[in-house]
C-alpha atoms as a PDB file:
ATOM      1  CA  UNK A   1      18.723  13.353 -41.003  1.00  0.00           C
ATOM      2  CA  UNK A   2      15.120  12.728 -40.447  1.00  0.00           C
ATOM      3  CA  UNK A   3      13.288  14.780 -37.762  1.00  0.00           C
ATOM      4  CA  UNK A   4      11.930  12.524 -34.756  1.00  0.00           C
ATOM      5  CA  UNK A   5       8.679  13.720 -34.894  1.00  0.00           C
ATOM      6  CA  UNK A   6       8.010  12.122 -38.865  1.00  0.00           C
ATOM      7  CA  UNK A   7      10.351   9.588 -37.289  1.00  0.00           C
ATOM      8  CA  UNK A   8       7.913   8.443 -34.685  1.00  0.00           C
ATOM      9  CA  UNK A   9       4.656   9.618 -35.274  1.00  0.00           C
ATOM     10  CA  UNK A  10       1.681   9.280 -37.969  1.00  0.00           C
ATOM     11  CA  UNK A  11       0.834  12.735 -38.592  1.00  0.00           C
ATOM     12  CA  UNK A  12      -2.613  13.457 -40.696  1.00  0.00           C
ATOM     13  CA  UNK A  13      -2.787  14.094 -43.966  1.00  0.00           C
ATOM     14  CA  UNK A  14      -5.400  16.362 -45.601  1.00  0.00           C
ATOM     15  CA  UNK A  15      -6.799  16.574 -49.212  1.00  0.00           C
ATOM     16  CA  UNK A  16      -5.715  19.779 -51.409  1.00  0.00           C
ATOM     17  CA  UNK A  17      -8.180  22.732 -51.419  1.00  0.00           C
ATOM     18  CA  UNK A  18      -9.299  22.756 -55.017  1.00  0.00           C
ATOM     19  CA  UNK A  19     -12.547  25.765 -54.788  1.00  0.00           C
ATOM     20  CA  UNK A  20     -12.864  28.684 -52.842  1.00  0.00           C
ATOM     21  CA  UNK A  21     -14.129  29.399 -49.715  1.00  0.00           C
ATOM     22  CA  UNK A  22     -15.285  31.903 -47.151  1.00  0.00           C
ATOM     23  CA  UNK A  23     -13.758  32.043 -43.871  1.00  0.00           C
ATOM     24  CA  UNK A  24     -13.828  34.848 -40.546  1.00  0.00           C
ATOM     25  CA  UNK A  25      -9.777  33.585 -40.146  1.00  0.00           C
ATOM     26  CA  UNK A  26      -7.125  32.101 -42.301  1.00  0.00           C
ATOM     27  CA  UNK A  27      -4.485  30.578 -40.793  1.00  0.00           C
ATOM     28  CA  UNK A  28      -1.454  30.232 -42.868  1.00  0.00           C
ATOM     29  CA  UNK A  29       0.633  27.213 -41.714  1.00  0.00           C
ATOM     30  CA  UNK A  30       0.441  24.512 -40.088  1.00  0.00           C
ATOM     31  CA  UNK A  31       3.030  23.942 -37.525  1.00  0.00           C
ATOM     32  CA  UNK A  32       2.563  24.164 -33.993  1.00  0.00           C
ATOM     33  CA  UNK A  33       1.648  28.173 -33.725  1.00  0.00           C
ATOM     34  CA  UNK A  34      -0.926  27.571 -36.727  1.00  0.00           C
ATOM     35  CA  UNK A  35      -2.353  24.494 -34.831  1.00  0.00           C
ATOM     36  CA  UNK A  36      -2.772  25.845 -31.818  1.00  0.00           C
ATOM     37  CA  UNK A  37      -4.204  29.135 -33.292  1.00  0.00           C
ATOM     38  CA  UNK A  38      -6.878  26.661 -34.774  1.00  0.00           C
ATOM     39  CA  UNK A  39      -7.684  24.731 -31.463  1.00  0.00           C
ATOM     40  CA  UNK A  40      -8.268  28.157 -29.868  1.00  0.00           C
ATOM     41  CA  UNK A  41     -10.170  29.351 -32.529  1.00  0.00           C
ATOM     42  CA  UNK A  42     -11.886  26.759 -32.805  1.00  0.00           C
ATOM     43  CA  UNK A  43     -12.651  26.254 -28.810  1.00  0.00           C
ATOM     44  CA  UNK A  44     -14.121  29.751 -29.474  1.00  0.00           C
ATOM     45  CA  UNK A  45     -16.465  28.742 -32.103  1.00  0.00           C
ATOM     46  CA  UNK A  46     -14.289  30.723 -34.844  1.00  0.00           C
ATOM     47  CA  UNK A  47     -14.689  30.187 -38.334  1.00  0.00           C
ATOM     48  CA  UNK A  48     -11.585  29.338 -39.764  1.00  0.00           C
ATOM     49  CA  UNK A  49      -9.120  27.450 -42.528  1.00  0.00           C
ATOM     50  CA  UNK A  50      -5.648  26.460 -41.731  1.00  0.00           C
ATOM     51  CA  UNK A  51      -3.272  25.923 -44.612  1.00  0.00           C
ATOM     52  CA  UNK A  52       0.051  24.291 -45.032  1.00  0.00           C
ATOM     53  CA  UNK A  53       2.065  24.230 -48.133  1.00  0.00           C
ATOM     54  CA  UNK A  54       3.287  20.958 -47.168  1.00  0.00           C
ATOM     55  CA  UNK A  55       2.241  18.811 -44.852  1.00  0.00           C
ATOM     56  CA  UNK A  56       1.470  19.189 -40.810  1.00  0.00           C
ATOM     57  CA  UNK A  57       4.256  20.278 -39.067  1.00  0.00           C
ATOM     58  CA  UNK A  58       6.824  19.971 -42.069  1.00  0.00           C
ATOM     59  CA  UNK A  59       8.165  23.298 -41.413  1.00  0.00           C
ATOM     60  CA  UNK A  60      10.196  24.777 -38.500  1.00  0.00           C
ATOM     61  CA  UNK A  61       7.783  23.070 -36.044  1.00  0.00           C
ATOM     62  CA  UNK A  62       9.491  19.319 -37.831  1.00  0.00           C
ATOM     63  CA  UNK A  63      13.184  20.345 -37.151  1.00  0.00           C
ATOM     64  CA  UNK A  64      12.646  21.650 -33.560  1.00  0.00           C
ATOM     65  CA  UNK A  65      12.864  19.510 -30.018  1.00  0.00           C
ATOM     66  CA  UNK A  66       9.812  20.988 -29.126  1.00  0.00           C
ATOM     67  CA  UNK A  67      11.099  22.838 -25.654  1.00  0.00           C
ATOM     68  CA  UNK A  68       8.702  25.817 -24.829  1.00  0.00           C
ATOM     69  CA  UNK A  69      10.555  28.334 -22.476  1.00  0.00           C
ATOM     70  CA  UNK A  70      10.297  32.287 -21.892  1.00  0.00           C
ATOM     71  CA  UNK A  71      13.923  32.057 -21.136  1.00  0.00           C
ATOM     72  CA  UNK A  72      15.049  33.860 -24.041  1.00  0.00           C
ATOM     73  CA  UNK A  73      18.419  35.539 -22.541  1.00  0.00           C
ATOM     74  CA  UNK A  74      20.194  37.010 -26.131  1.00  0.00           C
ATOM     75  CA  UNK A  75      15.886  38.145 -27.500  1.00  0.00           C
ATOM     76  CA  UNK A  76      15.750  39.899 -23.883  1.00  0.00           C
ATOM     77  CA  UNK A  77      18.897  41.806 -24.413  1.00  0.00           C
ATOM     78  CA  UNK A  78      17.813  42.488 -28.004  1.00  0.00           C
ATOM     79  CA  UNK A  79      14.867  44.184 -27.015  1.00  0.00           C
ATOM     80  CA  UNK A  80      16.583  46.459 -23.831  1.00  0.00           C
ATOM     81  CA  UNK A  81      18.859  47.351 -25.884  1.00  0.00           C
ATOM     82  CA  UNK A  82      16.334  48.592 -29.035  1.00  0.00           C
ATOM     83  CA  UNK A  83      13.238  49.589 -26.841  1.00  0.00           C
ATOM     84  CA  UNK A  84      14.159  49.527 -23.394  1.00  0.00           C
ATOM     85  CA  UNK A  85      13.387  47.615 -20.165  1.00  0.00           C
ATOM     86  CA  UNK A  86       9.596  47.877 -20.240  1.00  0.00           C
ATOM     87  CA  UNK A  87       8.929  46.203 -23.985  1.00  0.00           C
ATOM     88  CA  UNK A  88      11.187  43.604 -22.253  1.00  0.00           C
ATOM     89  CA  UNK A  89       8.954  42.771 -19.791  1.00  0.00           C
ATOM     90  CA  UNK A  90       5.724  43.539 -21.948  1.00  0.00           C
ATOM     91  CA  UNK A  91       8.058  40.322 -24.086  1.00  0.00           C
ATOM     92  CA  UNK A  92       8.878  38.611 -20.807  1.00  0.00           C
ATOM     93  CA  UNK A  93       4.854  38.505 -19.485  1.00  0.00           C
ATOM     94  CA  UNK A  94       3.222  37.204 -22.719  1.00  0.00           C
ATOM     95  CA  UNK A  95       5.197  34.480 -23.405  1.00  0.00           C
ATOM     96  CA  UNK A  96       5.015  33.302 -19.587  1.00  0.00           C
ATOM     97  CA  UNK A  97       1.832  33.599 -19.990  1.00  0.00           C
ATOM     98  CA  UNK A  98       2.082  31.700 -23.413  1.00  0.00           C
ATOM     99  CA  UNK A  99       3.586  28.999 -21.718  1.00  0.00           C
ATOM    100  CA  UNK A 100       1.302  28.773 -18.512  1.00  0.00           C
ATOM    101  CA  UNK A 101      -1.372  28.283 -21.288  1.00  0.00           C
ATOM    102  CA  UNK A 102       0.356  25.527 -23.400  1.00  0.00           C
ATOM    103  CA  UNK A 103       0.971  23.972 -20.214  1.00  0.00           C
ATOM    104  CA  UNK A 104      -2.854  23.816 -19.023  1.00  0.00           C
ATOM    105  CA  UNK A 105      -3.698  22.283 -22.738  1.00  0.00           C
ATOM    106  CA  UNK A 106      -1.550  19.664 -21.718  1.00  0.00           C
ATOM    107  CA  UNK A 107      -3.196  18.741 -18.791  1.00  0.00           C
ATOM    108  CA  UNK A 108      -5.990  19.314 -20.649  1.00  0.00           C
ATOM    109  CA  UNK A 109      -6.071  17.640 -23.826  1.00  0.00           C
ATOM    110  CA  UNK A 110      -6.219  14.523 -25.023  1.00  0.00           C
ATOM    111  CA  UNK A 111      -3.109  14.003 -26.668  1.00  0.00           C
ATOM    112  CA  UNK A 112      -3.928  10.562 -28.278  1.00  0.00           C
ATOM    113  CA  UNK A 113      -1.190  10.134 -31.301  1.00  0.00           C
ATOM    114  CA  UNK A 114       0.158   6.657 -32.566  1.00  0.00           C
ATOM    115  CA  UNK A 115       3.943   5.863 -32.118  1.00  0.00           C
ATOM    116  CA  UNK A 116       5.267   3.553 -35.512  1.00  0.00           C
ATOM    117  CA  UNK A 117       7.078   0.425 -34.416  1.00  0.00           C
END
């Protein structure tokens, strides 16, 4: 089964790296983590180079439905249960605060992508 986002979307495509370079951050992948690690860095004015084995979002980031939530119940009780209540809510605060920030990049970016027919 094909994954809906190669299903519906052209996604770029980017020449090989054949010489070496000098970066401040490599990013290794290019799913959504490693492309939103690059937008930040690069609203930062970070040097960086993201790579991808494949091709954009051919990994884990292909096969998903794309639903950000901090509602992890089972990773909560995981982590209670190995390193007690307060790493659980250390867990519980970044990624609420992970996904208050991927929410303000969608307000605030331009998500411009073309849909095949």
């Amino acid at each position: 089964m094909e994954s809906v986002w190669q299903d519906t979307v052209n996604l770029p495509r980017f020449p090989q790296l054949k010489k070496d370079i000098h970066t401040d951050v490599l990013i290794i992948g290019g799913g959504i983590a490693g492309i939103l690690t690059a937008y930040l860095l690069h609203q930062s004015g970070v040097r960086y180079v993201l790579v991808e084995k494949e091709k954009i979002c051919s990994g884990t980031t292909q096969n998903s439905t794309a639903k950000i939530t901090f509602q992890h119940g089972l990773n909560y009780h995981k982590i209670v249960k190995g390193y007690g209540v307060e790493k659980a809510q250390q867990y519980l605060t970044a990624n609420k605060r992970a996904f208050e920030k991927y929410a303000e990049l969608c307000r605030d970016i331009n998500c411009d992508y073309e849909i095949k027919d």
